[in-house]
PDB file of N, CA and C in Angstrom:
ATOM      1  N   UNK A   1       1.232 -26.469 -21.497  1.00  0.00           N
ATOM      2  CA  UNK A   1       1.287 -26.850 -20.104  1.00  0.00           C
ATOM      3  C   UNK A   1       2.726 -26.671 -19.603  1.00  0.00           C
ATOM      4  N   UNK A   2       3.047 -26.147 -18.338  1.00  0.00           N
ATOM      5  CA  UNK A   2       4.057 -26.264 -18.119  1.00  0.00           C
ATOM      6  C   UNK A   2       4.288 -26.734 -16.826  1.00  0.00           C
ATOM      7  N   UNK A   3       5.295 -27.390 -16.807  1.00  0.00           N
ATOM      8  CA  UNK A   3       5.543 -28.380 -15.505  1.00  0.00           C
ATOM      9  C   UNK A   3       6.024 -27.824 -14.749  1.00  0.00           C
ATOM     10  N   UNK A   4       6.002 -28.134 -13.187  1.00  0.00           N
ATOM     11  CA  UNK A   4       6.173 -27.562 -11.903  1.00  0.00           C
ATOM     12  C   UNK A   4       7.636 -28.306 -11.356  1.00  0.00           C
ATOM     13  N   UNK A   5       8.734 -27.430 -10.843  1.00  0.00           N
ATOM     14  CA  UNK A   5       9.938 -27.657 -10.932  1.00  0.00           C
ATOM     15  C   UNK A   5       9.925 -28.182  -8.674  1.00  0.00           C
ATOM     16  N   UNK A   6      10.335 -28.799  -8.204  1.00  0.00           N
ATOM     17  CA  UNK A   6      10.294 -28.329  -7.120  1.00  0.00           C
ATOM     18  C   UNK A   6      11.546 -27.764  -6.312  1.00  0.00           C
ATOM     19  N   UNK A   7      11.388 -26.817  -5.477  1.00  0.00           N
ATOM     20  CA  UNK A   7      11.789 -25.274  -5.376  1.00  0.00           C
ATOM     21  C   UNK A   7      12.223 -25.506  -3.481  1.00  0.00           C
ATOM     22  N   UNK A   8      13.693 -25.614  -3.129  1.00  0.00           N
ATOM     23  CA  UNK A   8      13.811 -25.499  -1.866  1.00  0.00           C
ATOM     24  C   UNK A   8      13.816 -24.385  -1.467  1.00  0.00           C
ATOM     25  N   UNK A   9      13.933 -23.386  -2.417  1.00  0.00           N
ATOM     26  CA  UNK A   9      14.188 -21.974  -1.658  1.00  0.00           C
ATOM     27  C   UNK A   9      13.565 -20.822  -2.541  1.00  0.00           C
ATOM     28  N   UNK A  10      12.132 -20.553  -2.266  1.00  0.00           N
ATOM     29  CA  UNK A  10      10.993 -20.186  -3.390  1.00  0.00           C
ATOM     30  C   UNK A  10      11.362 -18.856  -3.341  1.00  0.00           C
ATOM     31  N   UNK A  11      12.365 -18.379  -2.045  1.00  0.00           N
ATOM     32  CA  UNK A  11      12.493 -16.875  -2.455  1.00  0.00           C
ATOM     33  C   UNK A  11      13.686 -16.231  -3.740  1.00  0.00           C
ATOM     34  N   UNK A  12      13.977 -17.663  -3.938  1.00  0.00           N
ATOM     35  CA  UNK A  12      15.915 -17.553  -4.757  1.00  0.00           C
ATOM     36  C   UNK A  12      14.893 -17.287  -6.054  1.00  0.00           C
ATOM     37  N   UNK A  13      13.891 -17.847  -6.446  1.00  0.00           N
ATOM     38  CA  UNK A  13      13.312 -17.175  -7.358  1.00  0.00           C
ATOM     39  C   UNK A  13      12.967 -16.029  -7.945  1.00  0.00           C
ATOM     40  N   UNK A  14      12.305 -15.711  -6.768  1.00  0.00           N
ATOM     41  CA  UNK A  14      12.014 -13.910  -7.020  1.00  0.00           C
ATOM     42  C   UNK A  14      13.472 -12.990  -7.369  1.00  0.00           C
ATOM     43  N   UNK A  15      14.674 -13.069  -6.293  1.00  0.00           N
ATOM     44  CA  UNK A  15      15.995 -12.654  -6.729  1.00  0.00           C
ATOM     45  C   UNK A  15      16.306 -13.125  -7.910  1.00  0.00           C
ATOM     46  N   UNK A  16      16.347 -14.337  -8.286  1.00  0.00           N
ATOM     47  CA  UNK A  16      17.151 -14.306  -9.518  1.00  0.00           C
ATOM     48  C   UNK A  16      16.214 -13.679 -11.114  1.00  0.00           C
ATOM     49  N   UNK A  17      14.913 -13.662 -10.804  1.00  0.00           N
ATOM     50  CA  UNK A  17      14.400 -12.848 -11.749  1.00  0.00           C
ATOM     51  C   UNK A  17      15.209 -11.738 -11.405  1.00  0.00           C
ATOM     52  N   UNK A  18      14.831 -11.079 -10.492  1.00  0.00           N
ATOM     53  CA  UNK A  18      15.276  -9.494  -9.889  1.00  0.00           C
ATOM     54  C   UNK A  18      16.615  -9.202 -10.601  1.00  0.00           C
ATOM     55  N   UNK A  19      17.792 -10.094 -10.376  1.00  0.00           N
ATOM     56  CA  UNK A  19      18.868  -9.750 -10.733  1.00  0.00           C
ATOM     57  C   UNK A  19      18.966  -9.863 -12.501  1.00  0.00           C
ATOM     58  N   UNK A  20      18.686 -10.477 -13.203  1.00  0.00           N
ATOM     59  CA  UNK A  20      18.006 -11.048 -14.606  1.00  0.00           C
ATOM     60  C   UNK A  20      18.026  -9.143 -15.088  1.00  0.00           C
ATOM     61  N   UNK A  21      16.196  -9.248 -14.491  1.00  0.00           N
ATOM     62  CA  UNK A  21      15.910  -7.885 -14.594  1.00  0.00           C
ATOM     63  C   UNK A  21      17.115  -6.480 -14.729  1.00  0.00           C
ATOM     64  N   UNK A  22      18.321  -6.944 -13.805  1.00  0.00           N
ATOM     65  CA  UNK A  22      18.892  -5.572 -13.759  1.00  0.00           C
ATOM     66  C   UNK A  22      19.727  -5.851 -14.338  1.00  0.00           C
ATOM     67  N   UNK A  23      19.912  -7.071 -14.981  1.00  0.00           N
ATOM     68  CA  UNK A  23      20.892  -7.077 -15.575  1.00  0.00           C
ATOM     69  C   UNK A  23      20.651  -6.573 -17.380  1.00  0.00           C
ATOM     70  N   UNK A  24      19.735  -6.569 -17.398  1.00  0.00           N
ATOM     71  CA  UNK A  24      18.844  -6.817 -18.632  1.00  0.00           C
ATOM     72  C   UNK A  24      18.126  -4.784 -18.717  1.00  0.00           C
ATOM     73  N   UNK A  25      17.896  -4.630 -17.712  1.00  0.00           N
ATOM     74  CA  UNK A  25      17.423  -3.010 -17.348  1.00  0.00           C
ATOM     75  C   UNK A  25      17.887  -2.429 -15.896  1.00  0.00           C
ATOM     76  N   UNK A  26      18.718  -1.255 -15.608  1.00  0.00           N
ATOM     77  CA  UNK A  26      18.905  -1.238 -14.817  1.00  0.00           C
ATOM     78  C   UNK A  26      17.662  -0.497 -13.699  1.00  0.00           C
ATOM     79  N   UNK A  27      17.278   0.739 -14.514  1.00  0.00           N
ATOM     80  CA  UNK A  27      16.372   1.549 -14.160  1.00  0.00           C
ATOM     81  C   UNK A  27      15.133   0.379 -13.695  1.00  0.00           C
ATOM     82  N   UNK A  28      14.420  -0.299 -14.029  1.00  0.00           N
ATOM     83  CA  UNK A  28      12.960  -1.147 -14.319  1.00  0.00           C
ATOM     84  C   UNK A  28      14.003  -2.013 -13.103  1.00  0.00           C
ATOM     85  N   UNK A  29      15.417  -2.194 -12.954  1.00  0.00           N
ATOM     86  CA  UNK A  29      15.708  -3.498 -11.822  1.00  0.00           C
ATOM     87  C   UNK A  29      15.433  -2.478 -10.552  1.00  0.00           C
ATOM     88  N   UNK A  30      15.803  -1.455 -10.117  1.00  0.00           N
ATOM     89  CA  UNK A  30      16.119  -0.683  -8.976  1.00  0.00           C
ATOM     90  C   UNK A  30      14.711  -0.284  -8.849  1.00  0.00           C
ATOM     91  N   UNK A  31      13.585  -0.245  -9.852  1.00  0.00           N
ATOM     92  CA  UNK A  31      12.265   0.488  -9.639  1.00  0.00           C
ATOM     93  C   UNK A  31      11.664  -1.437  -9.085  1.00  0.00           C
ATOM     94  N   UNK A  32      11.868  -2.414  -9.551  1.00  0.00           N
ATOM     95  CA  UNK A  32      11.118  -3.472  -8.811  1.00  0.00           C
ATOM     96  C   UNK A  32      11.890  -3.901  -7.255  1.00  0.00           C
ATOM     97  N   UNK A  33      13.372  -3.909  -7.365  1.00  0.00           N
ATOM     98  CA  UNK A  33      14.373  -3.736  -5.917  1.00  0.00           C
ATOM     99  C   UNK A  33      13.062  -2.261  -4.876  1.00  0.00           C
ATOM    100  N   UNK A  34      12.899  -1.375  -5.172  1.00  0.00           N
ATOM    101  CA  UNK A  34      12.753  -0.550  -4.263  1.00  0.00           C
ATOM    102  C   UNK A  34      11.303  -1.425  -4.241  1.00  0.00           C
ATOM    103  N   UNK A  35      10.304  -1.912  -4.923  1.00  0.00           N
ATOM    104  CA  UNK A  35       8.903  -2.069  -5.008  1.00  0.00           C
ATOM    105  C   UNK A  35       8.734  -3.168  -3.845  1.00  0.00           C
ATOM    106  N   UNK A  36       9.973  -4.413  -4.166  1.00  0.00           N
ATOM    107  CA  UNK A  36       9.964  -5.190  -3.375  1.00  0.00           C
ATOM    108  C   UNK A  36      10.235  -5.156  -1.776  1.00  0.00           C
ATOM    109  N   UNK A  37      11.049  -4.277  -1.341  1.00  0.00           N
ATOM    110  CA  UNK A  37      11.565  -3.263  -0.139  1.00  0.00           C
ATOM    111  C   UNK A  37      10.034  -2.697   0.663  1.00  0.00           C
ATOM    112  N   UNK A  38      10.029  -1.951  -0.189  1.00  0.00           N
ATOM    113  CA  UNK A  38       9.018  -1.063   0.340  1.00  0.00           C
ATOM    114  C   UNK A  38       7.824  -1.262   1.432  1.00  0.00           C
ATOM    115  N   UNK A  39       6.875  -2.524   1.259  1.00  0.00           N
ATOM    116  CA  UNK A  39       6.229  -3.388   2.281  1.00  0.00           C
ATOM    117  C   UNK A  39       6.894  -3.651   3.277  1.00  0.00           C
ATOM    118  N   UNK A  40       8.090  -4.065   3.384  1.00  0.00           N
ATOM    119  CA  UNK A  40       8.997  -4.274   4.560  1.00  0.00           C
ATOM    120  C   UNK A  40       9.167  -3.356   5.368  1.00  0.00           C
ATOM    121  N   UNK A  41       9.527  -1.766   4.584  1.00  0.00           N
ATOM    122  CA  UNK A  41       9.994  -0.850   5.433  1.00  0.00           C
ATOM    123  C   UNK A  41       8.786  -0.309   5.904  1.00  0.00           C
ATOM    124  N   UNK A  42       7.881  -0.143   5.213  1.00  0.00           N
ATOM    125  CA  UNK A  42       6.236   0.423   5.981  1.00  0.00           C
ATOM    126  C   UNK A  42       5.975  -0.676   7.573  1.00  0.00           C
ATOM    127  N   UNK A  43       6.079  -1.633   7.309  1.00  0.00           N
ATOM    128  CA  UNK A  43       5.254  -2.447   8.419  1.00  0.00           C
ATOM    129  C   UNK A  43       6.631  -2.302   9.501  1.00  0.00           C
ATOM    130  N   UNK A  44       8.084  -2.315   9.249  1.00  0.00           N
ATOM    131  CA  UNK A  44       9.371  -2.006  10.157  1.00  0.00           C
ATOM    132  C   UNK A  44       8.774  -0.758  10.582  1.00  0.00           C
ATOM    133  N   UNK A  45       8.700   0.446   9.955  1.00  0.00           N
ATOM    134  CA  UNK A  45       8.663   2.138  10.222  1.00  0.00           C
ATOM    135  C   UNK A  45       6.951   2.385   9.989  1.00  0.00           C
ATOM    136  N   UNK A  46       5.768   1.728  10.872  1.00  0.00           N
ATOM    137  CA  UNK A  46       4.962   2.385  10.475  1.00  0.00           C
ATOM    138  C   UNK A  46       4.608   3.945  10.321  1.00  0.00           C
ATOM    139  N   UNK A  47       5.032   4.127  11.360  1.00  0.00           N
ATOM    140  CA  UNK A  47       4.925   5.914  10.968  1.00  0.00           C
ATOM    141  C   UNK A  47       5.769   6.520  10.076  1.00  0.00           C
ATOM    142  N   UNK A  48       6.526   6.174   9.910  1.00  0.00           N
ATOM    143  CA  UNK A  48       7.652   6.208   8.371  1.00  0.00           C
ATOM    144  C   UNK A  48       7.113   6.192   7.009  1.00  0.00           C
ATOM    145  N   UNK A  49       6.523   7.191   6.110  1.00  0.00           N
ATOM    146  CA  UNK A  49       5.897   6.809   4.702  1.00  0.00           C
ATOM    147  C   UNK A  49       7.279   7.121   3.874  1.00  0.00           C
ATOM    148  N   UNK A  50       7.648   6.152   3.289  1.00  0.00           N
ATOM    149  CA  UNK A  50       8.761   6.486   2.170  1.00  0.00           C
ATOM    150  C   UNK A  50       8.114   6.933   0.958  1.00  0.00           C
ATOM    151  N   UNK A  51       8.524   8.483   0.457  1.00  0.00           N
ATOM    152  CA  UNK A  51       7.535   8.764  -1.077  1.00  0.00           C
ATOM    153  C   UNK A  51       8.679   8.996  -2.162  1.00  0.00           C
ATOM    154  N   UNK A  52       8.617   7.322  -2.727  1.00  0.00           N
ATOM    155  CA  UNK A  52       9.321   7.353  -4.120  1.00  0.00           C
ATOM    156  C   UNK A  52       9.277   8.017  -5.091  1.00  0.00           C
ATOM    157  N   UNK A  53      10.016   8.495  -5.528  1.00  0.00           N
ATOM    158  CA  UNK A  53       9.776   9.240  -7.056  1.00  0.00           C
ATOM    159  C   UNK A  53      10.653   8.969  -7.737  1.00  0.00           C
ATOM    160  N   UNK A  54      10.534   7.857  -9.042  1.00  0.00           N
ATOM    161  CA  UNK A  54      11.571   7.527  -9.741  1.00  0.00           C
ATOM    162  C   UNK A  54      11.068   8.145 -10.817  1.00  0.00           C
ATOM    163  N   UNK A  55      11.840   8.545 -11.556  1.00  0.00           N
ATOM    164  CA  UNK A  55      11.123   9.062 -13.585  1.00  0.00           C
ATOM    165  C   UNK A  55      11.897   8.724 -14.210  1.00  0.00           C
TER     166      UNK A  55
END
């Protein structure tokens, strides 16, 4: 079971994984950074399709 912490700022979460992540991988941090982006910039630029290609 794990216990529930309570959280004033539920988005500092997601970043500090994020940063974790790049710190830990850089490639896998910049491929979840762009993943997380990406919804934002579609609904900002609908007619705008951004086509990622990371390898």
């Amino acid at each position: 079971m794990v216990s529930g912490l309570p959280v004033s700022k539920p988005e500092a979460i997601g970043l500090g994984l994020l940063k974790a992540l790049m710190e830990a991988d850089v490639d896998r941090g910049i491929t979840a950074l762009l993943g997380m982006l990406q919804p934002g910039v579609e609904a900002a630029m609908p007619s705008i399709k951004p086509e990622l290609t990371l390898g």
